[in-house]
Protein backbone atom coordinates (compact mmCIF):
# COMPACT_ATOMS: atom_id res chain seq x y z
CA UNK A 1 18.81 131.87 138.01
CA UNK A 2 21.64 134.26 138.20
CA UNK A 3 24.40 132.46 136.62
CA UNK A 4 23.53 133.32 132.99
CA UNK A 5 20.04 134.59 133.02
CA UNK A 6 19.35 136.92 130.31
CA UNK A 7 15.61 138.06 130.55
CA UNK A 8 16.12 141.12 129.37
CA UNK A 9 16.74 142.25 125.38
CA UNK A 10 17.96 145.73 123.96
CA UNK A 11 14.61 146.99 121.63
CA UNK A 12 17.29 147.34 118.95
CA UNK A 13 17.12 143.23 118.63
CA UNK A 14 13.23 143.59 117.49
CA UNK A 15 13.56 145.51 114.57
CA UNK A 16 9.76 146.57 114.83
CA UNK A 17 8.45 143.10 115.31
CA UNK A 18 5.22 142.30 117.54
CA UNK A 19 6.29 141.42 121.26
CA UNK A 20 4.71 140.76 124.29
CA UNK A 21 8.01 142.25 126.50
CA UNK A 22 7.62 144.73 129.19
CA UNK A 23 9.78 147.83 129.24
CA UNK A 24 12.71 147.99 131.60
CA UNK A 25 14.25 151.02 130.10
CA UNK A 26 14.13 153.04 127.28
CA UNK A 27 16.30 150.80 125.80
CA UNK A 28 15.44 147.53 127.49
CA UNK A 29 12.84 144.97 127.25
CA UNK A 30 12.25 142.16 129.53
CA UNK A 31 9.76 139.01 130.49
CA UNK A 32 9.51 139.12 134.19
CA UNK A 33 10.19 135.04 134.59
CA UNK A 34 12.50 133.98 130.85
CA UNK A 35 15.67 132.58 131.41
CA UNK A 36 17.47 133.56 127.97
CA UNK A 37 15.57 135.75 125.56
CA UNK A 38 19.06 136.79 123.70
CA UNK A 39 19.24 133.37 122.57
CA UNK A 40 15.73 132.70 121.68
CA UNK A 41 13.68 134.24 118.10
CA UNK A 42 13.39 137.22 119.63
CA UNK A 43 17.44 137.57 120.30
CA UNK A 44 20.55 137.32 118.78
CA UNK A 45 19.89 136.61 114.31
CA UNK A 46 22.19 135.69 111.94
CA UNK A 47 21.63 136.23 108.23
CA UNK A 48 24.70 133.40 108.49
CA UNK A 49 22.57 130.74 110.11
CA UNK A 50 19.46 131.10 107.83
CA UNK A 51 20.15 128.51 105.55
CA UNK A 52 21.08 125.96 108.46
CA UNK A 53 18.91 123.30 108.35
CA UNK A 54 19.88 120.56 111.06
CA UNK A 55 17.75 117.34 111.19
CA UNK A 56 17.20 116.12 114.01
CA UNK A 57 15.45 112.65 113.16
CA UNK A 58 19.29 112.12 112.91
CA UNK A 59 21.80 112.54 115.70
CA UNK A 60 24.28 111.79 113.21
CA UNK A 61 22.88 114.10 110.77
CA UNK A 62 22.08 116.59 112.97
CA UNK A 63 25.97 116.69 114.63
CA UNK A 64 27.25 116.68 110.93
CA UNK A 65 25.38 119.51 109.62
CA UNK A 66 26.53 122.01 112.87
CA UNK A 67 29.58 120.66 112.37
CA UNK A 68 30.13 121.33 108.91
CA UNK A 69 28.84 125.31 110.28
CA UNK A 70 31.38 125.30 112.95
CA UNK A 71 34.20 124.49 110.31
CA UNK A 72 32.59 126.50 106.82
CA UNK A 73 33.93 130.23 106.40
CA UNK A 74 31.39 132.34 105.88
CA UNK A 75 32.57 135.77 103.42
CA UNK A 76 31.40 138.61 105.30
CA UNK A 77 33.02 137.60 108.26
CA UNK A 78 36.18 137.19 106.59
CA UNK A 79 35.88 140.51 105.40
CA UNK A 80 35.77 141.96 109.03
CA UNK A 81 38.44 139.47 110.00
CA UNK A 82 39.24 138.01 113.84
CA UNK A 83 41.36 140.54 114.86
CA UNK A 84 41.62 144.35 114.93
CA UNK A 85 45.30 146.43 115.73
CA UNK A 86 45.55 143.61 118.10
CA UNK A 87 42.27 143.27 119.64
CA UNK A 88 39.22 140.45 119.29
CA UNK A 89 36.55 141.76 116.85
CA UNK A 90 34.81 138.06 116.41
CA UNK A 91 35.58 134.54 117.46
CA UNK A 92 36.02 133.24 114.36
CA UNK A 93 35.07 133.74 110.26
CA UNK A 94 32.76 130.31 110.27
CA UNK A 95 29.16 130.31 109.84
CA UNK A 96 28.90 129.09 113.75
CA UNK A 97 31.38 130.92 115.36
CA UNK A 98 31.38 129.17 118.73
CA UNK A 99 29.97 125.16 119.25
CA UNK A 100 26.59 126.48 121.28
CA UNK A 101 25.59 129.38 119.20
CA UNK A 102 22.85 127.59 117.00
């Protein structure tokens, strides 16, 4: 449970949206037993990754689409680039930017 447990979200993530989180903080939401909430609906979102659309009555289809995401350049993220005087901003300028992010 330790090793990469996230049950806890910053309220910034919700945006005003209904939730049934506890406070933690003034900042900080959590679900007393969820593994990963900054990966679920309620986490991370990327205006990027709307239009993804994976199928997955496919595995073929399904590892093709992500992998076309992985690989396709997405403008905004150009426009704020990799690097900064030296120093990671982003991983990369691709829709995905790492393998496990959708």
């Amino acid at each position: 449970y330790l090793f990469g447990a996230s049950p806890t979200l910053t309220k910034s993530f919700l945006r005003g949206r209904e939730h049934g989180l506890e406070e933690l903080s003034p900042d900080t939401l959590y679900l007393p037993h969820a593994t990963s909430l900054r990966m679920s609906d309620l986490g991370y979102q990327n205006d990027a990754q709307s239009g993804l659309r994976p199928h997955e009555n496919s595995l073929e289809s399904y590892v093709t689409s992500l992998m076309d995401a992985v690989n396709r350049p997405y403008a905004p993220y150009e426009a704020i680039g990799t690097k900064k005087d030296g120093e990671w901003v982003q991983l990369s300028t691709n829709v995905l930017q790492i393998e496990n992010e959708y």
